[in-house]
C-alpha atoms as a PDB file:
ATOM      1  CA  UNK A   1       0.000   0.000   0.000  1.00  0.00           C
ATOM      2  CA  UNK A   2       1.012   2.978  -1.112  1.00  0.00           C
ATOM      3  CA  UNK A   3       2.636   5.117   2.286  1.00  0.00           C
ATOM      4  CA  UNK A   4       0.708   8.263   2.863  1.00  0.00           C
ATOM      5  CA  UNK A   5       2.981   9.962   5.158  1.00  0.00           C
ATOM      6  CA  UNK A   6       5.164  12.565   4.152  1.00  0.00           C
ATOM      7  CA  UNK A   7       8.698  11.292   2.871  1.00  0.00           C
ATOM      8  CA  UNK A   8      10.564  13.764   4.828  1.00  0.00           C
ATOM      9  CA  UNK A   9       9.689  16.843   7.416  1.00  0.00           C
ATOM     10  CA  UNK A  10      12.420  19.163   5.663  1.00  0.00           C
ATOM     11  CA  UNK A  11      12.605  20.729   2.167  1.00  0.00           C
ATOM     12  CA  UNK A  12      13.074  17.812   0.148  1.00  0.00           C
ATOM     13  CA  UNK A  13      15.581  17.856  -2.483  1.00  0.00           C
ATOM     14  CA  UNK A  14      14.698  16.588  -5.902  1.00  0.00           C
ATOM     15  CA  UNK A  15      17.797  15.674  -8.857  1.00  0.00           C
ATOM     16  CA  UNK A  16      17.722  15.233 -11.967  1.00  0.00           C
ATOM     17  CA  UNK A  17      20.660  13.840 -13.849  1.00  0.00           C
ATOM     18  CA  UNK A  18      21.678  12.851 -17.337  1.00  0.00           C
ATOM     19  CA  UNK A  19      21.405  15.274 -20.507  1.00  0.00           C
ATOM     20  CA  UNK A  20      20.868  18.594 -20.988  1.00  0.00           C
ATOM     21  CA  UNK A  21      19.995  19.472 -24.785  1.00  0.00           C
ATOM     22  CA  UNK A  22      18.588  22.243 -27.372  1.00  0.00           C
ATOM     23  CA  UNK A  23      15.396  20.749 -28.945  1.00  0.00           C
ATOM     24  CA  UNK A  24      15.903  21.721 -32.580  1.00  0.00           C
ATOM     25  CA  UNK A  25      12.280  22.523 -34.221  1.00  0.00           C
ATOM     26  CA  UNK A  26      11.928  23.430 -37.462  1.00  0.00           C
ATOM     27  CA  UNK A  27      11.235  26.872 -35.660  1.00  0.00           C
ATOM     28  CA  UNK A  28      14.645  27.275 -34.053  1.00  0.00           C
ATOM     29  CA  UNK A  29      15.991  25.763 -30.720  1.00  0.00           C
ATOM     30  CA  UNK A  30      14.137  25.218 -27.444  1.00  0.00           C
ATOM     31  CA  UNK A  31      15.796  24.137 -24.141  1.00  0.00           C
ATOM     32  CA  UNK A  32      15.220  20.438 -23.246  1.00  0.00           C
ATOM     33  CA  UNK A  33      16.853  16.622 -22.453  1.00  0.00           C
ATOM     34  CA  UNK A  34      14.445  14.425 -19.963  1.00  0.00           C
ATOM     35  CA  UNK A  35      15.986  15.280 -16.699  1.00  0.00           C
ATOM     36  CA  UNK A  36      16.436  18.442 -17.360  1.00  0.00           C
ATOM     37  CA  UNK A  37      12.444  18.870 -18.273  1.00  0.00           C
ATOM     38  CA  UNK A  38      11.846  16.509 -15.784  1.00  0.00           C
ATOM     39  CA  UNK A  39      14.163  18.769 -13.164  1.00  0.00           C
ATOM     40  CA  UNK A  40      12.102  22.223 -14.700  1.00  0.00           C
ATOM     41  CA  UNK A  41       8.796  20.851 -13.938  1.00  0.00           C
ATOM     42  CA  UNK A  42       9.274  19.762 -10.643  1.00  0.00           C
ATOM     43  CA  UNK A  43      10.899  23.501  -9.920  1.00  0.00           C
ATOM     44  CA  UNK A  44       7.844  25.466 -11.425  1.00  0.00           C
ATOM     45  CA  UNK A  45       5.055  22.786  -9.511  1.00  0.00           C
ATOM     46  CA  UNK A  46       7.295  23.174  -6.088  1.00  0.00           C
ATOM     47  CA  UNK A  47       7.225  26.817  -6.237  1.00  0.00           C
ATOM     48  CA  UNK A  48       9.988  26.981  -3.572  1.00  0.00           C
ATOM     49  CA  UNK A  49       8.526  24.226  -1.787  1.00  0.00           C
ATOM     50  CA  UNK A  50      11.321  21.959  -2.543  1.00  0.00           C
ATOM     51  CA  UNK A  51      15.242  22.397  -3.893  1.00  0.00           C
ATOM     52  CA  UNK A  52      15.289  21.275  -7.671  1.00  0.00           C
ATOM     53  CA  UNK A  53      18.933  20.458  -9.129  1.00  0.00           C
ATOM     54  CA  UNK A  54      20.228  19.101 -12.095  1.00  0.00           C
ATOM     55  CA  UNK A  55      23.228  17.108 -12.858  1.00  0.00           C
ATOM     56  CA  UNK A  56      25.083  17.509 -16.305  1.00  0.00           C
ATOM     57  CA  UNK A  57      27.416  18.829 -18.587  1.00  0.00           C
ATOM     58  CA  UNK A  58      27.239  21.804 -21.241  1.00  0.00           C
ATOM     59  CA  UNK A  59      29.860  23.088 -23.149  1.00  0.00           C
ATOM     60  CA  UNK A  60      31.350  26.508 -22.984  1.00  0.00           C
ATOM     61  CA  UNK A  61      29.218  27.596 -25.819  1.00  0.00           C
ATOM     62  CA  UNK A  62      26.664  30.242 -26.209  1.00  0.00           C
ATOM     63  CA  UNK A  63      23.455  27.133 -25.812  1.00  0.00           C
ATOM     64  CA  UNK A  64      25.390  25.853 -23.126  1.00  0.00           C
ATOM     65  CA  UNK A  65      25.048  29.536 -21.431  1.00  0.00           C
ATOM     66  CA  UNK A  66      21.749  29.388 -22.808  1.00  0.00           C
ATOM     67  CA  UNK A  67      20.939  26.304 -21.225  1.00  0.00           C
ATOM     68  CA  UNK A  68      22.455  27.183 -17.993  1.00  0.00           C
ATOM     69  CA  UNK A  69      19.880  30.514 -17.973  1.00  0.00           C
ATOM     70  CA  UNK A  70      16.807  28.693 -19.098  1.00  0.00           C
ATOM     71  CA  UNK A  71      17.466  26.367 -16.081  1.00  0.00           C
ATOM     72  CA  UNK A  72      17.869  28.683 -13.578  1.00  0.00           C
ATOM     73  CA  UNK A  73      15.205  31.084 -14.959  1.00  0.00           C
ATOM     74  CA  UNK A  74      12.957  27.827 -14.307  1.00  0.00           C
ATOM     75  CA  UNK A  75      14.236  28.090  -9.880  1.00  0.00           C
ATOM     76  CA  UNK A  76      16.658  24.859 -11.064  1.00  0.00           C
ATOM     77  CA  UNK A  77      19.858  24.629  -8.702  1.00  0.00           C
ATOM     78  CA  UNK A  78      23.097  24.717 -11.796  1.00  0.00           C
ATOM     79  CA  UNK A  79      25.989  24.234  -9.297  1.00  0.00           C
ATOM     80  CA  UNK A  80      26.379  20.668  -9.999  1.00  0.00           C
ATOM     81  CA  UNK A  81      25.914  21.259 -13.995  1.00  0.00           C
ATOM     82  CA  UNK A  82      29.676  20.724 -15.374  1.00  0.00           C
ATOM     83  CA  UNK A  83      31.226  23.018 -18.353  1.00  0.00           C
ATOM     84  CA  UNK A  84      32.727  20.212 -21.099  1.00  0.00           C
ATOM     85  CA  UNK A  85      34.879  20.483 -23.922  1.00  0.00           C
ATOM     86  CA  UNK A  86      32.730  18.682 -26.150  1.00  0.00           C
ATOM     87  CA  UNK A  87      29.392  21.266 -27.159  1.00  0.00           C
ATOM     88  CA  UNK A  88      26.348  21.267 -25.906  1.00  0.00           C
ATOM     89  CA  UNK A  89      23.728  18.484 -26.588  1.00  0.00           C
ATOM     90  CA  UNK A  90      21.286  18.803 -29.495  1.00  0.00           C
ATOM     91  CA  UNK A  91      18.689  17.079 -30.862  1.00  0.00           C
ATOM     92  CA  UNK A  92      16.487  17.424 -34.662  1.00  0.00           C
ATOM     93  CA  UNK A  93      12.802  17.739 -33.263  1.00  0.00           C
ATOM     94  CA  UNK A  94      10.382  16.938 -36.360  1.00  0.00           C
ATOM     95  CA  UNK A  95       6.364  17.339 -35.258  1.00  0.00           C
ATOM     96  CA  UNK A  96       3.991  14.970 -37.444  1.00  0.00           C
ATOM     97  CA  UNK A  97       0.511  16.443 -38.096  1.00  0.00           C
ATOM     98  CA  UNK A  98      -0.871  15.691 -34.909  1.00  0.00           C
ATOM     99  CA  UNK A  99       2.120  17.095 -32.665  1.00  0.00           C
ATOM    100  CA  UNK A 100       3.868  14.130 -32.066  1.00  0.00           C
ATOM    101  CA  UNK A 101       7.491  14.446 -31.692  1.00  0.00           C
ATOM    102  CA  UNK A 102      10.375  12.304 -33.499  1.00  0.00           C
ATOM    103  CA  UNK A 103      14.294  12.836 -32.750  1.00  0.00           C
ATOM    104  CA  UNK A 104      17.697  12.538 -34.015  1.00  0.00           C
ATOM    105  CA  UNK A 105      20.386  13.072 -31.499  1.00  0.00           C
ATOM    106  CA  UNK A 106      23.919  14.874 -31.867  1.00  0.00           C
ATOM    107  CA  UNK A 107      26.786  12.166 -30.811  1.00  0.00           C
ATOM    108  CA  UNK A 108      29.401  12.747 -28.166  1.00  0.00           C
ATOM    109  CA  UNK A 109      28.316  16.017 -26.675  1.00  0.00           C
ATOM    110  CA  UNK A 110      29.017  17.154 -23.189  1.00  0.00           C
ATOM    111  CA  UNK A 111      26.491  15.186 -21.493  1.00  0.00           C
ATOM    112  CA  UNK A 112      27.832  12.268 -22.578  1.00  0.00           C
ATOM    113  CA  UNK A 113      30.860  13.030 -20.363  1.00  0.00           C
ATOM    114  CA  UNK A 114      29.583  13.459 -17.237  1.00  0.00           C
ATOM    115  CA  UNK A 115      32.694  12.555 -14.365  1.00  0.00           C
ATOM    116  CA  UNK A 116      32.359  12.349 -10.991  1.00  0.00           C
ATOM    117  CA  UNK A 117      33.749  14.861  -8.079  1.00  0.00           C
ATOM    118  CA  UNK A 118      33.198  14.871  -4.246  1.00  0.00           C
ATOM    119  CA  UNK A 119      29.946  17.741  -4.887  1.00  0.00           C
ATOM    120  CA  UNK A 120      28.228  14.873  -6.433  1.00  0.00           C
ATOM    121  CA  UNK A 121      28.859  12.790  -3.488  1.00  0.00           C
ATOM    122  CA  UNK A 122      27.735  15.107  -1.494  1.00  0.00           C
ATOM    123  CA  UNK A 123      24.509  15.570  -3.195  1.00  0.00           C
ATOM    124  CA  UNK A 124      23.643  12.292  -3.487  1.00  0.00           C
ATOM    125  CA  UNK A 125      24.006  11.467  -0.145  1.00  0.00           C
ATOM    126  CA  UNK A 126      21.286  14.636   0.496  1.00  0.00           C
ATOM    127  CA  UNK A 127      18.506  13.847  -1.962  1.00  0.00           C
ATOM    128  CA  UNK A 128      14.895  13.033  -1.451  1.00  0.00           C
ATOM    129  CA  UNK A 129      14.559  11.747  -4.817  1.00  0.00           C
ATOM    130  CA  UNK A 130      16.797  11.264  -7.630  1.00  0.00           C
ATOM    131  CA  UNK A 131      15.289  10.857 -11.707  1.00  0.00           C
ATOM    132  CA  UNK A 132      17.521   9.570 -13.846  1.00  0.00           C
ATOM    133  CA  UNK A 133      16.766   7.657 -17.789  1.00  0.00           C
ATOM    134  CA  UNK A 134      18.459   5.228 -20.129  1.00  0.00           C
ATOM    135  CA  UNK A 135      18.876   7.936 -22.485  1.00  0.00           C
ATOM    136  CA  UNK A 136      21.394   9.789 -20.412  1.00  0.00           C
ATOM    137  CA  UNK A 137      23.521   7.001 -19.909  1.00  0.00           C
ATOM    138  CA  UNK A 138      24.325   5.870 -23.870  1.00  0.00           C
ATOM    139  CA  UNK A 139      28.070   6.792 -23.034  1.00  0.00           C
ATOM    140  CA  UNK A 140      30.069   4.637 -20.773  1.00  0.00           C
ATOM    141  CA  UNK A 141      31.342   7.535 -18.633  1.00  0.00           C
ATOM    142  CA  UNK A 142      28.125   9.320 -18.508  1.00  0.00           C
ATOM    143  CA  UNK A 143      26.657   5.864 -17.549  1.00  0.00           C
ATOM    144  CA  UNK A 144      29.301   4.977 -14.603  1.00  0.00           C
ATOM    145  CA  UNK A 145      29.142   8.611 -13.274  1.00  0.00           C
ATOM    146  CA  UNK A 146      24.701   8.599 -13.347  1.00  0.00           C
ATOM    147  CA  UNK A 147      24.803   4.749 -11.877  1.00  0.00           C
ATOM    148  CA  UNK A 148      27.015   6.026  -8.828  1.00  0.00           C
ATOM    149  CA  UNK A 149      25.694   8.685  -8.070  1.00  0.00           C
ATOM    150  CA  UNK A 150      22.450   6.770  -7.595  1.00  0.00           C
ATOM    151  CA  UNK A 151      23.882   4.120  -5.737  1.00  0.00           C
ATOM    152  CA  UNK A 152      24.872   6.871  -2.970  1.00  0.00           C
ATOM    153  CA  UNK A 153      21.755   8.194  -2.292  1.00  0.00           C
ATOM    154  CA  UNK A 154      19.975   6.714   1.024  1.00  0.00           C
ATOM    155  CA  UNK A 155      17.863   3.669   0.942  1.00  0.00           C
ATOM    156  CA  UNK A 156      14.475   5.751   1.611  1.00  0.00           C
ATOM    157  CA  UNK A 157      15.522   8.615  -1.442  1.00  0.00           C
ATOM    158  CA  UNK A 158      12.815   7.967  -4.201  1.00  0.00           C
ATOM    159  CA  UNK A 159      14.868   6.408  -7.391  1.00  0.00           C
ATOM    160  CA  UNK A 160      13.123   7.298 -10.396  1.00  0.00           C
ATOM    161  CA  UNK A 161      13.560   5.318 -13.619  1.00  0.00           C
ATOM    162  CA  UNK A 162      12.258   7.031 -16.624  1.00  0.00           C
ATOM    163  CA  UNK A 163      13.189   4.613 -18.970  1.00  0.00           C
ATOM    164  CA  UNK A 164      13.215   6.989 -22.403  1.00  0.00           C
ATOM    165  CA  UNK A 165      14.332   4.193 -25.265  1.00  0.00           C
ATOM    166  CA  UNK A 166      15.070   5.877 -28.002  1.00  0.00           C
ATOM    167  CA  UNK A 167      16.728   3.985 -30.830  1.00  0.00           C
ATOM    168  CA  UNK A 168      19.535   3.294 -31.148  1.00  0.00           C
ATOM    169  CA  UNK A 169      20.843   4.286 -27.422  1.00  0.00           C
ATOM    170  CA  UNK A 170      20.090   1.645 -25.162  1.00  0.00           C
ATOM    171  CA  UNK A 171      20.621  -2.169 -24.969  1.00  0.00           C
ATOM    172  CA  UNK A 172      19.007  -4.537 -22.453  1.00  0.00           C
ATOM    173  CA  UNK A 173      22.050  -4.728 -20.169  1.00  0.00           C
ATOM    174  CA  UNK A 174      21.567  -0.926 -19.678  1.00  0.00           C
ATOM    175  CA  UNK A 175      17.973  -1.361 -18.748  1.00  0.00           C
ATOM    176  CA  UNK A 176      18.497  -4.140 -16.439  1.00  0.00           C
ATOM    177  CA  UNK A 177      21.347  -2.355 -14.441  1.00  0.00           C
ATOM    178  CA  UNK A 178      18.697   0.795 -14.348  1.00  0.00           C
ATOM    179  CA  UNK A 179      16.135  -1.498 -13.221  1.00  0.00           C
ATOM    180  CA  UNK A 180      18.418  -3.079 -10.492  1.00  0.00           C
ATOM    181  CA  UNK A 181      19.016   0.247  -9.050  1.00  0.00           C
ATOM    182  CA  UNK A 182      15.208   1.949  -9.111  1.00  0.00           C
ATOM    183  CA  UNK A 183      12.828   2.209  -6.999  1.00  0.00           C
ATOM    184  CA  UNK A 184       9.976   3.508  -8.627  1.00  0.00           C
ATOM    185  CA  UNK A 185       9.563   3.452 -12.661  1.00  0.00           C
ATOM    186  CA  UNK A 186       7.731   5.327 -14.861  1.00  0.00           C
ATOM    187  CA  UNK A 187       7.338   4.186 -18.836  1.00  0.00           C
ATOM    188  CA  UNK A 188       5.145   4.646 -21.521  1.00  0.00           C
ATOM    189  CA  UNK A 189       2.869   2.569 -23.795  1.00  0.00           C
ATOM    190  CA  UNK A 190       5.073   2.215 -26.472  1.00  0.00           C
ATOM    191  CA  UNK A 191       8.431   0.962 -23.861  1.00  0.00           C
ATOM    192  CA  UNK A 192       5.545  -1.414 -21.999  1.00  0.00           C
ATOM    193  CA  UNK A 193       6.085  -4.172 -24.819  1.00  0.00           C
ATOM    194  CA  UNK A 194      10.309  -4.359 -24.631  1.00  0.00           C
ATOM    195  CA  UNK A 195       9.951  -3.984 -20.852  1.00  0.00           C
ATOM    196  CA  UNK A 196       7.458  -6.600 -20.532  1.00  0.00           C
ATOM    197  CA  UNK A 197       9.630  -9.373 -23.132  1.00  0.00           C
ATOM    198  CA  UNK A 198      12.903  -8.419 -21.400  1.00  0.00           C
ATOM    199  CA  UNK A 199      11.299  -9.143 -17.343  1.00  0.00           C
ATOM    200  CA  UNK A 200       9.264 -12.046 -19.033  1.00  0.00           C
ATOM    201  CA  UNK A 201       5.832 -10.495 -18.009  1.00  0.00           C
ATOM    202  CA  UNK A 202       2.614 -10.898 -19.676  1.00  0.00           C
ATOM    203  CA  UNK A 203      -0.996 -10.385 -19.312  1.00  0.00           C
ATOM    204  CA  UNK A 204      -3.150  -6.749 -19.288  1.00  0.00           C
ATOM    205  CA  UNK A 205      -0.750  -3.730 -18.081  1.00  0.00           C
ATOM    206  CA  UNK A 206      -1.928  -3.899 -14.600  1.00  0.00           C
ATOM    207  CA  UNK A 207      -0.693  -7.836 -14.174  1.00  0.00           C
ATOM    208  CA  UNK A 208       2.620  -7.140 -16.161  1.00  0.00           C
ATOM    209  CA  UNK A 209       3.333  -3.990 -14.291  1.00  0.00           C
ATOM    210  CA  UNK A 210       2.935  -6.010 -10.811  1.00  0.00           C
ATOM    211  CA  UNK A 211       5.138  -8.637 -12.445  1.00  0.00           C
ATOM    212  CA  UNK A 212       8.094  -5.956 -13.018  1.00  0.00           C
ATOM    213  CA  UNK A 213       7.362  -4.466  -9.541  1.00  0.00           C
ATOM    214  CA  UNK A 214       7.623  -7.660  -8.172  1.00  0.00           C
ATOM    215  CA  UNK A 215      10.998  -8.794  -9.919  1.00  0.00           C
ATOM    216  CA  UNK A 216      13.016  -5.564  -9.262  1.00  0.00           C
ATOM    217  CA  UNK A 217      11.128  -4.831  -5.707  1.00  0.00           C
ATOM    218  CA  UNK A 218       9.957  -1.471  -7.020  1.00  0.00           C
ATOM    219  CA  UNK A 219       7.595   0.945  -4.746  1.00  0.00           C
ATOM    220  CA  UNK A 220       5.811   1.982  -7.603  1.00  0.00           C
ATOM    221  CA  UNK A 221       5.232   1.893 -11.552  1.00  0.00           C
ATOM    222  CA  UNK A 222       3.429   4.116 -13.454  1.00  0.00           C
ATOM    223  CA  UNK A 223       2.366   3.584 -17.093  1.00  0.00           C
ATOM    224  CA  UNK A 224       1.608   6.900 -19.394  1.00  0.00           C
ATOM    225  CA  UNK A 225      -0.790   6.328 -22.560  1.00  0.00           C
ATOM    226  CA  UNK A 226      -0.661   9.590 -23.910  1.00  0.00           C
ATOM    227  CA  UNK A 227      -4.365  10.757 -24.796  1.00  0.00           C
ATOM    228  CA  UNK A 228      -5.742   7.736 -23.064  1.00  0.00           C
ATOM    229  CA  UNK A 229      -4.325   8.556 -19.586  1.00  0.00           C
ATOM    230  CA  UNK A 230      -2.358   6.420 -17.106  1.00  0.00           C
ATOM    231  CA  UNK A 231      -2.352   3.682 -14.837  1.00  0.00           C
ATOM    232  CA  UNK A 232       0.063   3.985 -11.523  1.00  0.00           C
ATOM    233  CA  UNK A 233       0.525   0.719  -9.551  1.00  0.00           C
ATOM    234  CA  UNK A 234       1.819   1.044  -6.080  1.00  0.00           C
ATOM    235  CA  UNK A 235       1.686  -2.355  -3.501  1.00  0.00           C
ATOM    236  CA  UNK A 236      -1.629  -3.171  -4.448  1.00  0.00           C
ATOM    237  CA  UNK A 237      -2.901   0.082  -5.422  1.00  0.00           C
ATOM    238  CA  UNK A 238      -3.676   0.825  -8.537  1.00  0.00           C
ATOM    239  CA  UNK A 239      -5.335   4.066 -10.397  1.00  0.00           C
ATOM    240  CA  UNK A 240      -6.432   3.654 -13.872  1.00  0.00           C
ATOM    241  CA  UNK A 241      -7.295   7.353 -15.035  1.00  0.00           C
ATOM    242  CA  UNK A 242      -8.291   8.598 -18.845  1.00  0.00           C
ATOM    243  CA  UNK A 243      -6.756  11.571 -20.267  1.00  0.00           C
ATOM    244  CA  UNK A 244      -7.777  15.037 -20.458  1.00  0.00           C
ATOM    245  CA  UNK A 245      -8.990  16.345 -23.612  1.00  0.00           C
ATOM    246  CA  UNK A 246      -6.651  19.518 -24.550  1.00  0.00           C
ATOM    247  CA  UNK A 247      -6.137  21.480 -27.353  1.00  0.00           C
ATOM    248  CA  UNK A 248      -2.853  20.480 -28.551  1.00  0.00           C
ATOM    249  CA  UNK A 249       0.432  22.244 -29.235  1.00  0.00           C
ATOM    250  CA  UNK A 250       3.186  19.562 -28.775  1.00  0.00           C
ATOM    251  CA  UNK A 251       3.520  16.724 -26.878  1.00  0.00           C
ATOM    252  CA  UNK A 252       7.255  17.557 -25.545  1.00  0.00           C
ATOM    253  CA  UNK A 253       8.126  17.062 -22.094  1.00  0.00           C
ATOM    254  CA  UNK A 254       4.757  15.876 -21.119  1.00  0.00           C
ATOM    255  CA  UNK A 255       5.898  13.404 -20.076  1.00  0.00           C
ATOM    256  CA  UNK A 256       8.610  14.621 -17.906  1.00  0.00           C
ATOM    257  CA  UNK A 257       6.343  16.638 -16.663  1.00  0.00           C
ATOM    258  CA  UNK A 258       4.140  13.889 -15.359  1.00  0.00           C
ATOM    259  CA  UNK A 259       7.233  12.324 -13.904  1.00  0.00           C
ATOM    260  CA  UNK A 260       7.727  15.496 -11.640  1.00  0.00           C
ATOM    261  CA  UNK A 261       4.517  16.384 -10.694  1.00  0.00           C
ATOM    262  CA  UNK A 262       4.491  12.084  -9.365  1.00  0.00           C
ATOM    263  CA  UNK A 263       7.582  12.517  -8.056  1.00  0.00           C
ATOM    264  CA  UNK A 264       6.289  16.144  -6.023  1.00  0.00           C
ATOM    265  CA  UNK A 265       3.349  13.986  -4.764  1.00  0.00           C
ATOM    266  CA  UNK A 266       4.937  10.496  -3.546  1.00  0.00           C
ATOM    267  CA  UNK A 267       6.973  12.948  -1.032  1.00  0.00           C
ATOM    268  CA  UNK A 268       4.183  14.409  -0.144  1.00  0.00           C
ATOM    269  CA  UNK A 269       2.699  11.287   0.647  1.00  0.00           C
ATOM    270  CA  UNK A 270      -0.678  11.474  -1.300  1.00  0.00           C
ATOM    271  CA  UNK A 271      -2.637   8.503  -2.274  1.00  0.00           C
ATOM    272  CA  UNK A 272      -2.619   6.385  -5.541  1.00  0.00           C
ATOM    273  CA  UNK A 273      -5.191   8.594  -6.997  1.00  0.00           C
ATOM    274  CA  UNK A 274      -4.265  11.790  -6.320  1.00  0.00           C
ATOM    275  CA  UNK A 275      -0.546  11.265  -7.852  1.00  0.00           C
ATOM    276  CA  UNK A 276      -2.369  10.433 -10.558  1.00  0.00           C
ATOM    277  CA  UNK A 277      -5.260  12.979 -11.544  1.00  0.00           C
ATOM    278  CA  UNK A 278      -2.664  15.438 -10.615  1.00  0.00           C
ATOM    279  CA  UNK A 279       0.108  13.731 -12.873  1.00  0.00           C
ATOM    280  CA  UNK A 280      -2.087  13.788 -15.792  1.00  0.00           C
ATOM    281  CA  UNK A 281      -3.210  17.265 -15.423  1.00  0.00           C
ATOM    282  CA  UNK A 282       0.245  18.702 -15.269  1.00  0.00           C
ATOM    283  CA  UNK A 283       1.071  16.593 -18.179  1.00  0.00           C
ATOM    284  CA  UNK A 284      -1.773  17.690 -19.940  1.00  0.00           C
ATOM    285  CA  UNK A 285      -1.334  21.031 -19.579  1.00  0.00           C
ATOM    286  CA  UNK A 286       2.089  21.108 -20.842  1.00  0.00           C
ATOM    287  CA  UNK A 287       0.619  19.635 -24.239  1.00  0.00           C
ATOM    288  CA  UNK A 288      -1.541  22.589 -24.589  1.00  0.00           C
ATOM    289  CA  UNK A 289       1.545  24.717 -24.624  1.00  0.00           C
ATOM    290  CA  UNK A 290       4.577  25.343 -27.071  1.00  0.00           C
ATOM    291  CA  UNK A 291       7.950  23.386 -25.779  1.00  0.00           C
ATOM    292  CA  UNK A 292       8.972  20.919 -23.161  1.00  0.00           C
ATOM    293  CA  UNK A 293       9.395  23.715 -20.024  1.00  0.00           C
ATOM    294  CA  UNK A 294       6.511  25.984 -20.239  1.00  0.00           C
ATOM    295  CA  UNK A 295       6.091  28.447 -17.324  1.00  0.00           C
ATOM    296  CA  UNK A 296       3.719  27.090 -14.684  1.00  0.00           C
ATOM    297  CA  UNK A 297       1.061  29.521 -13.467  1.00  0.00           C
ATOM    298  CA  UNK A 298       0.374  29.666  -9.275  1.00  0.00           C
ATOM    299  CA  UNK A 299      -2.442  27.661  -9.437  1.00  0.00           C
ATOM    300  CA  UNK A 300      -0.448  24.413 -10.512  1.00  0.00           C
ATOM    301  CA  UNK A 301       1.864  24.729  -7.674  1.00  0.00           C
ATOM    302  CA  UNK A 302       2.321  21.761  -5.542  1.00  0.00           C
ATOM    303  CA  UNK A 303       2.794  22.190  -2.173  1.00  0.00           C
END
């Protein structure tokens, strides 16, 4: 059952780590990369309520200045973002008819080599919750430096898998390892069938989520649909809620977004079903807005 007590009396502090990046639309660049949406929303719900960091590399470019800005513009703690010699990520947005984003990433950018140093320690050993990806960790010294830091955080900090396959940077072992060191995963529809083949689960979404939670001892799982909503499994609660019917602008960072606003809650200590109505509307309102790290008005605020 899914605890409803508060995580922690204090401030919590919430990380995100793994790749910072300019979105490239056919527009010009936005700011964006997973964690560091992920790390953006969770700022703008908190509202001060809790200390937001992110953990990365730029390069000493002018978007790696940019990037630096747009994250602290957002209340997102930079100290622990590093300055690389390789540039700053970027990625080739294309948006189909319906606003649904495909990507082609730049190779061996400055997230990609993320090392470790004693502030990183120290932060680790700090956090409330940590939110890391697969993504982040396609490099090997990206991957060793996101995988320890996780591994120093407490046992009670909330480790957040948000799995983010995108072909061709992951493999199974990579997966696996994440799994191994989660807590709590979130996925979407379309990762559901390569998660489910690669744990050997099977049946509806609610059976093979309890059969992944099971297998890798995981607190809780939630499963995004997109329009159709999402299911959250947590012990044996479970909340299977539609989506909210929005007027479209893009879908990026949505679901980043939901990740946060779960992640804001499950310290909080709210039940199954209010993680997830509130997931969904966060997520849902960042799809009726242009770009992955809208500005949140008050009234979204968690705390």
């Amino acid at each position: 059952m899914l605890n409803q007590k508060p995580r922690t009396a204090k401030r919590p502090i919430i990380v995100g780590i793994g790749e910072i990046l300019w979105d490239v639309f056919p527009d010009g660049p936005r700011f964006g990369g997973a964690p560091s949406n992920f790390s953006c929303s969770a700022a703008e719900l908190a509202k001060g309520a809790a200390g937001v960091f992110m953990v990365s590399g730029v390069g000493g470019d002018d978007l790696g200045r940019k990037a630096v800005d747009s994250l602290q513009e957002h209340g997102v703690d930079t100290t622990c973002v590093q300055i690389a010699e390789q540039p700053t990520g970027q990625v080739l947005v294309e948006l189909d008819p319906a606003g649904v984003a495909t990507y082609r990433f730049a190779e061996d950018t400055a997230w990609d080599n993320l090392t470790w140093h004693d502030a990183l320690q120290q932060r680790a050993s700090d956090c409330n919750a940590v939110c890391f990806g697969t993504l982040g960790q396609r490099c090997t010294r990206s991957r060793n430096t996101i995988q320890k830091f996780v591994r120093a955080t407490s046992h009670d900090t909330l480790r957040i898998l948000d799995v983010n396959l995108r072909a061709p940077y992951f493999d199974d072992e990579i997966v696996l390892e994440s799994l191994a060191l989660a807590n709590v995963l979130k996925l979407n529809d379309e990762e559901l069938p390569r998660l489910a083949s690669l744990c050997n689960a099977a049946g509806n979404d609610v059976e093979i989520l309890r059969q992944i939670a099971a297998q890798y001892q995981l607190q809780c799982i939630a499963l995004t649909r997109g329009p159709d909503g999402a299911v959250i499994v947590c012990g044996d609660d479970v909340s299977d809620m539609p989506g909210m019917s929005v007027e479209i602008a893009d879908t990026v960072g949505a679901g980043d977004t939901f990740t946060a606003a779960m992640t804001l809650d499950l310290l909080a200590g709210r039940n199954v079903e209010q993680v997830n109505q509130s997931a969904i509307a966060a997520a849902s309102w960042v799809c009726s807005q242009d770009g992955a790290t809208p500005t949140f008005p008050a009234k979204n605020a968690r705390n």
